[in-house]
C-alpha atoms as a PDB file:
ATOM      1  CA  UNK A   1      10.282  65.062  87.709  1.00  0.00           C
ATOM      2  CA  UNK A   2      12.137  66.200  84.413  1.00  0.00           C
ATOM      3  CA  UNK A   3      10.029  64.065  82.200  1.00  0.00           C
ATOM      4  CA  UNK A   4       7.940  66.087  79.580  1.00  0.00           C
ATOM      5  CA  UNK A   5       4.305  65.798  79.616  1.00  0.00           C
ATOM      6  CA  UNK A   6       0.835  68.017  78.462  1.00  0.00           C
ATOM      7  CA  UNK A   7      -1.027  70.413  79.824  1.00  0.00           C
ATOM      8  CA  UNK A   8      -4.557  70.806  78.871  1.00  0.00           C
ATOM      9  CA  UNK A   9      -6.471  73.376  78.093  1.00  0.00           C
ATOM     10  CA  UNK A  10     -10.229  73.731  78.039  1.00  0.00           C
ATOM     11  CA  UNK A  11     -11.292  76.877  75.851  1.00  0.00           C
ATOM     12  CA  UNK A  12     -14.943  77.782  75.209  1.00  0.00           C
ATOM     13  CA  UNK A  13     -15.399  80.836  72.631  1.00  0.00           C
ATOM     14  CA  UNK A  14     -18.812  81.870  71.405  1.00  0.00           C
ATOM     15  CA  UNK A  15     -17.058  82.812  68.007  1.00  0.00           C
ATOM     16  CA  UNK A  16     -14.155  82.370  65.511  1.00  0.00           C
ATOM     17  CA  UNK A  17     -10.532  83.731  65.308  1.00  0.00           C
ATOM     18  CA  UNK A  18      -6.934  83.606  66.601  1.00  0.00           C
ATOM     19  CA  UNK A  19      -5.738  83.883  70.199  1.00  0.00           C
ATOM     20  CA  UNK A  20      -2.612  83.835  72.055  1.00  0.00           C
ATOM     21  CA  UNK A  21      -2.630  81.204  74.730  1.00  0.00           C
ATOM     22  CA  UNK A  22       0.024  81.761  77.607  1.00  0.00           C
ATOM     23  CA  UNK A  23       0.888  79.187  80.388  1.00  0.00           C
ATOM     24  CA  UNK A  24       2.459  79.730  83.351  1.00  0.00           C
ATOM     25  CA  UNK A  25       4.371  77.838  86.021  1.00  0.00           C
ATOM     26  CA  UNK A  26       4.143  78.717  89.265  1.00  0.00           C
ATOM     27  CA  UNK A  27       4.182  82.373  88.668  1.00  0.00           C
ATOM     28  CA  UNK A  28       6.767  82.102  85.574  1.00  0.00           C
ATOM     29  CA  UNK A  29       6.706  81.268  82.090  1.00  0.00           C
ATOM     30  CA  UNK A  30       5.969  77.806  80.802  1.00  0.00           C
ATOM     31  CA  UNK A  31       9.899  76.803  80.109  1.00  0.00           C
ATOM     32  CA  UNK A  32       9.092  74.244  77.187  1.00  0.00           C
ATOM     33  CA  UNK A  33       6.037  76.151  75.795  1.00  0.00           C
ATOM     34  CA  UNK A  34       4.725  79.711  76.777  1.00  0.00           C
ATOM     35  CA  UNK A  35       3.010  80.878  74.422  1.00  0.00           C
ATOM     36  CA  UNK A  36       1.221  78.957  71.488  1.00  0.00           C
ATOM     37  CA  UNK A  37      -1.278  80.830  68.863  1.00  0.00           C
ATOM     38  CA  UNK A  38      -5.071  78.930  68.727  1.00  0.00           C
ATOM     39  CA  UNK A  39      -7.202  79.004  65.976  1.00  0.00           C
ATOM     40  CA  UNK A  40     -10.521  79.035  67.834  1.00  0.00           C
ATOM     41  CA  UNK A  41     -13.408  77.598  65.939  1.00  0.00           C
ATOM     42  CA  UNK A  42     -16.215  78.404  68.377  1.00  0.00           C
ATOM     43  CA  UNK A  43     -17.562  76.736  70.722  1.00  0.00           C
ATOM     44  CA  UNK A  44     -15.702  73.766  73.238  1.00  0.00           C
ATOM     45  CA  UNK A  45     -12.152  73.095  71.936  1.00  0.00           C
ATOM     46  CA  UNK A  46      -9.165  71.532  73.775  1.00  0.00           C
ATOM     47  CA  UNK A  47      -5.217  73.000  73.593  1.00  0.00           C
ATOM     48  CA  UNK A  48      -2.401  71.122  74.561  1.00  0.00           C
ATOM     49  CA  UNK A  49       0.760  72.617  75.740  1.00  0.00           C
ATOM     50  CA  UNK A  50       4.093  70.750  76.293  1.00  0.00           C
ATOM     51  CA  UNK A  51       5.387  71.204  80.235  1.00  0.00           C
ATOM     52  CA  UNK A  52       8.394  69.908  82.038  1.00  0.00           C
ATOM     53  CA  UNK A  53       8.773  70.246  86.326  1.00  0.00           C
ATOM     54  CA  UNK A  54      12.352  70.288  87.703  1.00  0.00           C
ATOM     55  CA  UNK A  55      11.399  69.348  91.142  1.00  0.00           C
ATOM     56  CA  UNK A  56       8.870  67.633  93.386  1.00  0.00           C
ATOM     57  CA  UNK A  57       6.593  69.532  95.419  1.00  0.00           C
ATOM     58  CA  UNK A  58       3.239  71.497  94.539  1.00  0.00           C
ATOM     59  CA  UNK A  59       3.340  73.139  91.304  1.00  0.00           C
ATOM     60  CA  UNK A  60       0.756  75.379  89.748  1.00  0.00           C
ATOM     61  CA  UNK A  61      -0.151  75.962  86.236  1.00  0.00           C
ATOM     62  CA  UNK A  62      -2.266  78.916  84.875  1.00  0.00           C
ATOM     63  CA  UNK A  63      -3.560  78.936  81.486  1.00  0.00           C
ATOM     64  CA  UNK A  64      -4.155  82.761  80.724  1.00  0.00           C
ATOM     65  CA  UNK A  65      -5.572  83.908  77.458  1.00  0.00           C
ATOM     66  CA  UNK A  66      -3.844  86.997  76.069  1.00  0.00           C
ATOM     67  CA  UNK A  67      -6.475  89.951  76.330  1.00  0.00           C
ATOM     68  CA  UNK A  68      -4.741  92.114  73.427  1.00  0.00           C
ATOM     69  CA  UNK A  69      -5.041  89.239  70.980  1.00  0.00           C
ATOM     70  CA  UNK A  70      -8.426  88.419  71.946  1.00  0.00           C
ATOM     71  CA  UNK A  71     -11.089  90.314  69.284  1.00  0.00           C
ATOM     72  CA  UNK A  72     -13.006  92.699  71.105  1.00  0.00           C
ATOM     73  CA  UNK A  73     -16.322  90.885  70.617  1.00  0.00           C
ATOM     74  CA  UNK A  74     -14.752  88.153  73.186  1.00  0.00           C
ATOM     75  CA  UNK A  75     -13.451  90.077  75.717  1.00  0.00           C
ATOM     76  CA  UNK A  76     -16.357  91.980  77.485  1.00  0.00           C
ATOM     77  CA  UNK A  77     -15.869  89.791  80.702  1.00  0.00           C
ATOM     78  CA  UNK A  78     -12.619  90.485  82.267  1.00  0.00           C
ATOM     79  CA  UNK A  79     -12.097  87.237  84.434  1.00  0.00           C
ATOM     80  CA  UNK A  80     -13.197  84.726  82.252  1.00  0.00           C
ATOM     81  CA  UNK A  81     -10.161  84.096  80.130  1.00  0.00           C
ATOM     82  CA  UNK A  82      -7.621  82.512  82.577  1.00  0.00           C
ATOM     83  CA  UNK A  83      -7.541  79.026  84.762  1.00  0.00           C
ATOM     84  CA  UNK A  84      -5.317  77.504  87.302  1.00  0.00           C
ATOM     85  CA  UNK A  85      -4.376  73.949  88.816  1.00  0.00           C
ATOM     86  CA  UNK A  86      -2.356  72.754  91.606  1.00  0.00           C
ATOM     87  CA  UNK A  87      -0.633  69.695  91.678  1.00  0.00           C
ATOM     88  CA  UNK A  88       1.959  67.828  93.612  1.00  0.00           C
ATOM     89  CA  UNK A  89       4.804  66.677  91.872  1.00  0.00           C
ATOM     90  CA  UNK A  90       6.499  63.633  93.088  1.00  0.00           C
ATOM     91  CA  UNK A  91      10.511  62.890  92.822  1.00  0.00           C
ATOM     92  CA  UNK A  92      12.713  59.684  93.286  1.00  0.00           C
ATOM     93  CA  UNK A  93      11.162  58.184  95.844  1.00  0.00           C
ATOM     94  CA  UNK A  94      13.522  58.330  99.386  1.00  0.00           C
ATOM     95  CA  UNK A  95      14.502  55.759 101.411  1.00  0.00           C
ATOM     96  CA  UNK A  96      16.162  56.295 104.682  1.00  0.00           C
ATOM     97  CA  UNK A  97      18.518  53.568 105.815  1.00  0.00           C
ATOM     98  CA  UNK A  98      19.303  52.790 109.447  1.00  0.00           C
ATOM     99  CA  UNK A  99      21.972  50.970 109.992  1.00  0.00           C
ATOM    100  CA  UNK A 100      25.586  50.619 111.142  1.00  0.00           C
ATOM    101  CA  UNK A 101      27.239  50.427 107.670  1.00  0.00           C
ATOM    102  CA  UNK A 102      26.224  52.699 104.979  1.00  0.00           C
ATOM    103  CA  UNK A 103      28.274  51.198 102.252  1.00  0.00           C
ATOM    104  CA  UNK A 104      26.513  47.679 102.903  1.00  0.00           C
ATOM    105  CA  UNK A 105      25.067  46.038 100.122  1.00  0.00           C
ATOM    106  CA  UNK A 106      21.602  47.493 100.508  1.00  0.00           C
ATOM    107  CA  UNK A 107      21.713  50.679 100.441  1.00  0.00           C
ATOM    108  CA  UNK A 108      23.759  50.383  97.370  1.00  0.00           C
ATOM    109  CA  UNK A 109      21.506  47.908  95.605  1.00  0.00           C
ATOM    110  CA  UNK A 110      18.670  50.644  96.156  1.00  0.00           C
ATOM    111  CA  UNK A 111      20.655  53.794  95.060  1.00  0.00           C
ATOM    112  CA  UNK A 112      21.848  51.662  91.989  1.00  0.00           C
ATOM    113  CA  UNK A 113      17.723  51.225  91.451  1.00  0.00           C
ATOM    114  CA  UNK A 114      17.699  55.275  91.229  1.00  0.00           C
ATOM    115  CA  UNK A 115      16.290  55.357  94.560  1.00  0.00           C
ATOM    116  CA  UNK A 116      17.662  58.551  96.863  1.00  0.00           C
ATOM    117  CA  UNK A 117      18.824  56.579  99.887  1.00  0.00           C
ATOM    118  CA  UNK A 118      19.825  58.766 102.919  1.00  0.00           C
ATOM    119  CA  UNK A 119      21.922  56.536 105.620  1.00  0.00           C
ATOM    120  CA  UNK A 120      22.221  57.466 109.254  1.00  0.00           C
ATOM    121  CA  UNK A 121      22.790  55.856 112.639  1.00  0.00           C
ATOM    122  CA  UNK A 122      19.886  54.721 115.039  1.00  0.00           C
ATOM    123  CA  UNK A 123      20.344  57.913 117.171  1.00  0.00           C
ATOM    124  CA  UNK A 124      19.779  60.232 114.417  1.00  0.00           C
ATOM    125  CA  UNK A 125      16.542  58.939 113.302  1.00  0.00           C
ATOM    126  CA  UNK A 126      14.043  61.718 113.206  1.00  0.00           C
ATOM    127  CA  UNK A 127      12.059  61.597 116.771  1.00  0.00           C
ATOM    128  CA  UNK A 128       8.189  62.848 115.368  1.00  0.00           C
ATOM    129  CA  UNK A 129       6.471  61.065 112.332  1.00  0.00           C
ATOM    130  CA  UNK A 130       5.996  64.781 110.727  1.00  0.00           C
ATOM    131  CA  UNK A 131       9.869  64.582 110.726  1.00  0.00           C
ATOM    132  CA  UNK A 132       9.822  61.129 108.442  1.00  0.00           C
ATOM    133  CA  UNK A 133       7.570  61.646 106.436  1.00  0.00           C
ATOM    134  CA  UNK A 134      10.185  63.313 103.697  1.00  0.00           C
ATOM    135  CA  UNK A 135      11.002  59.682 103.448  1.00  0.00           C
ATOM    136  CA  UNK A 136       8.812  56.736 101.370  1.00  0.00           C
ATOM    137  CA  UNK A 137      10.487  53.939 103.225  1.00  0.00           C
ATOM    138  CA  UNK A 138      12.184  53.733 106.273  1.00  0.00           C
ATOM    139  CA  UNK A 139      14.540  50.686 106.607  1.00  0.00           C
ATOM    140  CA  UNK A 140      16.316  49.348 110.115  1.00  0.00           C
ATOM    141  CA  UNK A 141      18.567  47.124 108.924  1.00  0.00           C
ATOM    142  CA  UNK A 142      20.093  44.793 111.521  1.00  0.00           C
ATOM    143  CA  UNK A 143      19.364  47.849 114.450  1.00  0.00           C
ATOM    144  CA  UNK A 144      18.831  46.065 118.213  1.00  0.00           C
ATOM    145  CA  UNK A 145      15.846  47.840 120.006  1.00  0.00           C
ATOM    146  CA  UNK A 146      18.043  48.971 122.424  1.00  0.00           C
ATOM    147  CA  UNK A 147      19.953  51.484 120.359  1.00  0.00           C
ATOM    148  CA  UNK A 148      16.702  53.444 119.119  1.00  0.00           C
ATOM    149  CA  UNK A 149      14.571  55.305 121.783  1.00  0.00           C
ATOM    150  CA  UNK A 150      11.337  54.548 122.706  1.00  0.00           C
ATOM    151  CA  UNK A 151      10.366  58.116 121.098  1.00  0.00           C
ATOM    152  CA  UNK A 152      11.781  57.088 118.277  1.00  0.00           C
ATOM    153  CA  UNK A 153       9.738  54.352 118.236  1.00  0.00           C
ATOM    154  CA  UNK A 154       6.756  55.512 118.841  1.00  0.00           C
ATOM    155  CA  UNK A 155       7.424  58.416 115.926  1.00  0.00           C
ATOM    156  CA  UNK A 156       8.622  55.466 113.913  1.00  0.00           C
ATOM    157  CA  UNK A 157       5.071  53.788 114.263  1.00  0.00           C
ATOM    158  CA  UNK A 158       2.683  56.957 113.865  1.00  0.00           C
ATOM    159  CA  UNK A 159       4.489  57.441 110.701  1.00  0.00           C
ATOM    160  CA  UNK A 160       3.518  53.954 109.400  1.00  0.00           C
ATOM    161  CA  UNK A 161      -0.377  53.893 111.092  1.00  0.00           C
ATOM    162  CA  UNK A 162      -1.013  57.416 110.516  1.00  0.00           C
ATOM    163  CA  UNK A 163       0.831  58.737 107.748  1.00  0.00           C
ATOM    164  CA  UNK A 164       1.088  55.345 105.464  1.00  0.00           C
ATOM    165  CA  UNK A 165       4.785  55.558 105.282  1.00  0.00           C
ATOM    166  CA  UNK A 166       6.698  52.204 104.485  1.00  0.00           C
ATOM    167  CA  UNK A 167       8.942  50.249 107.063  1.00  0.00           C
ATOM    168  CA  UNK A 168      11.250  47.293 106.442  1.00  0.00           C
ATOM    169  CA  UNK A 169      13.163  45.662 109.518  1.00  0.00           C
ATOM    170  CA  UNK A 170      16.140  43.739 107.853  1.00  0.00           C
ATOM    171  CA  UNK A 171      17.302  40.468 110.013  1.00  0.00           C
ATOM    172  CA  UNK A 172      20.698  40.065 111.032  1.00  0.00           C
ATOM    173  CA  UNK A 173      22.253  39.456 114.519  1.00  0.00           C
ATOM    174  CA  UNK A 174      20.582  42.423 116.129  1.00  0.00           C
ATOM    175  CA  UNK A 175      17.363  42.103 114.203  1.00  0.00           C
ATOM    176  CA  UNK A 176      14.139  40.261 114.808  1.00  0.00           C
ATOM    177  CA  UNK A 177      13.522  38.657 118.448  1.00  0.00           C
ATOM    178  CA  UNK A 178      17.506  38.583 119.192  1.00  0.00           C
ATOM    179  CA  UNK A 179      18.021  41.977 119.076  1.00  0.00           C
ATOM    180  CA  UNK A 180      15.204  42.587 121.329  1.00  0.00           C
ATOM    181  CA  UNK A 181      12.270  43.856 119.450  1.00  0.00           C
ATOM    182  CA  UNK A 182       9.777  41.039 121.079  1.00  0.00           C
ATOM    183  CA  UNK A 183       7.339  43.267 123.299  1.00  0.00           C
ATOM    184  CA  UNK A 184       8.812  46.714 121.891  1.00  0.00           C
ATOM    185  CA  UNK A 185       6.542  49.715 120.823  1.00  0.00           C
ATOM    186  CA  UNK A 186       7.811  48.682 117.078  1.00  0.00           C
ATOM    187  CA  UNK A 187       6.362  44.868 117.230  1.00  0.00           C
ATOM    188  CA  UNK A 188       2.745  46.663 117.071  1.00  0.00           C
ATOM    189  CA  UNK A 189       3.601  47.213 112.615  1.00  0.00           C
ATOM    190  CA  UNK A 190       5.770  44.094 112.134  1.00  0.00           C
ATOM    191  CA  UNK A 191       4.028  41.403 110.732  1.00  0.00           C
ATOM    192  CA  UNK A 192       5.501  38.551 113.143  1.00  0.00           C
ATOM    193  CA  UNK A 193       5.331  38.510 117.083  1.00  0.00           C
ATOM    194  CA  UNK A 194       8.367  37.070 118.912  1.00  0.00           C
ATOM    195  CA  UNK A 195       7.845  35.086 122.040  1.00  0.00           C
ATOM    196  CA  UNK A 196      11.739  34.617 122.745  1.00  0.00           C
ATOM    197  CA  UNK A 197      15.139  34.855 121.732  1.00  0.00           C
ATOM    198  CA  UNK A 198      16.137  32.430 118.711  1.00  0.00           C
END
C-alpha cells in the first residue's frame, strides 16, 4: 500500500506502428500512468506501466488498447485488445491487543514498529473467527480465562486452526496456568500444557 510498482503488459501485434495503451484501476484511470504511447514492432513485446494502490483489499487492473489509435489492419477482432487481473492488496499488518491497559508497553512497541494495533477489553473480543480474521495477530496479554467466554474461545481457536491467523498469550499474573488457562478450550493452540497452578 502506497508504494509504486509496474504493471505489465503482454502485447502481441501481427504488424508495426503506434498504439495508445490505457490502464485502468478498478474501473478508473491508472493515477500514476494512464495512458502511455507503444511503438509496436510486431510480434510478442512487453509494456510496463507505473501503478500505485491507496488501500488494501482486491484491486483490478485492465490493460485496454485504444481502438481509434489502433491501424485498421489490427483491429478486425473487437475483444482481443484488452486484459484484466485481480489482486489482493495487503496493508500494515493488524494486531489486536487484549488486555487491561492499552497504553502498556506492548502495544506501543508494536505501533512504534508501524504495525496498526487495535486494543480492547476481553469482553469485546470478536465472538466468530470470520469476525477476527481483519486481524494478523491476535495478542491476550496477561487476560485470566475467566474473563473471556468460552465462545470466545472457541472463535479464538477456529481462527488460528482454520483460518491461519496468529495468536500470542503474553505471561503475567493472570496469564499461563495461574490465570487459569490449564484445561481451557484455548490450551488446544498454545504450545505448553499446564498441569497446575505455579
Amino acid at each position: 500500500v502506497g508504494q509504486s510498482f509496474e504493471v505489465a503488459v503482454d502485447l502481441l501485434s501481427t504488424d508495426e506502428g503506434k498504439v495508445k495503451l490505457r490502464l485502468f484501476e478498478n474501473g478508473q484511470p491508472n493515477a500514476l500512468e494512464p495512458v502511455q504511447e507503444v511503438e509496436l514492432r510486431g510480434g510478442r513485446q512487453q509494456v510496463k506501466l507505473q501503478a500505485r494502490v491507496s488501500e488494501p483489499g482486491p484491486v483490478l487492473f485492465t490493460a485496454q488498447l485504444d481502438r481509434e489509435s489502433l491501424p485498421e489492419a489490427m483491429a478486425k477482432v473487437l475483444d482481443n485488445d484488452g486484459a484484466s487481473a485481480i489482486g489482493e492488496v495487503r496493508g500494515r499488518p493488524r494486531v489486536l491487543h487484549v488486555g487491561s491497559d492499552p497504553t502498556s508497553a506492548l502495544p506501543r512497541a508494536l505501533a512504534a514498529d508501524h504495525l496498526k494495533v487495535d486494543n480492547v477489553g476481553p469482553n469485546d473480543i470478536p465472538a466468530s473467527a470470520e469476525a477476527l480474521r481483519k486481524w494478523d495477530l491476535v495478542i491476550l496479554s496477561d487476560v485470566p480465562a475467566r474473563a473471556v467466554t468460552t465462545d470466545r474461545q472457541r472463535a479464538l481457536v477456529s481462527y488460528v486452526k482454520d483460518h491461519g491467523g496468529g495468536f500470542i498469550m503474553v505471561g503475567g499474573e493472570n496469564a499461563f496456568g495461574v490465570g487459569g488457562w490449564g484445561g481451557s478450550v484455548i490450551e488446544q493452540i498454545l504450545p505448553v500444557r499446564y498441569s497446575g497452578e505455579r
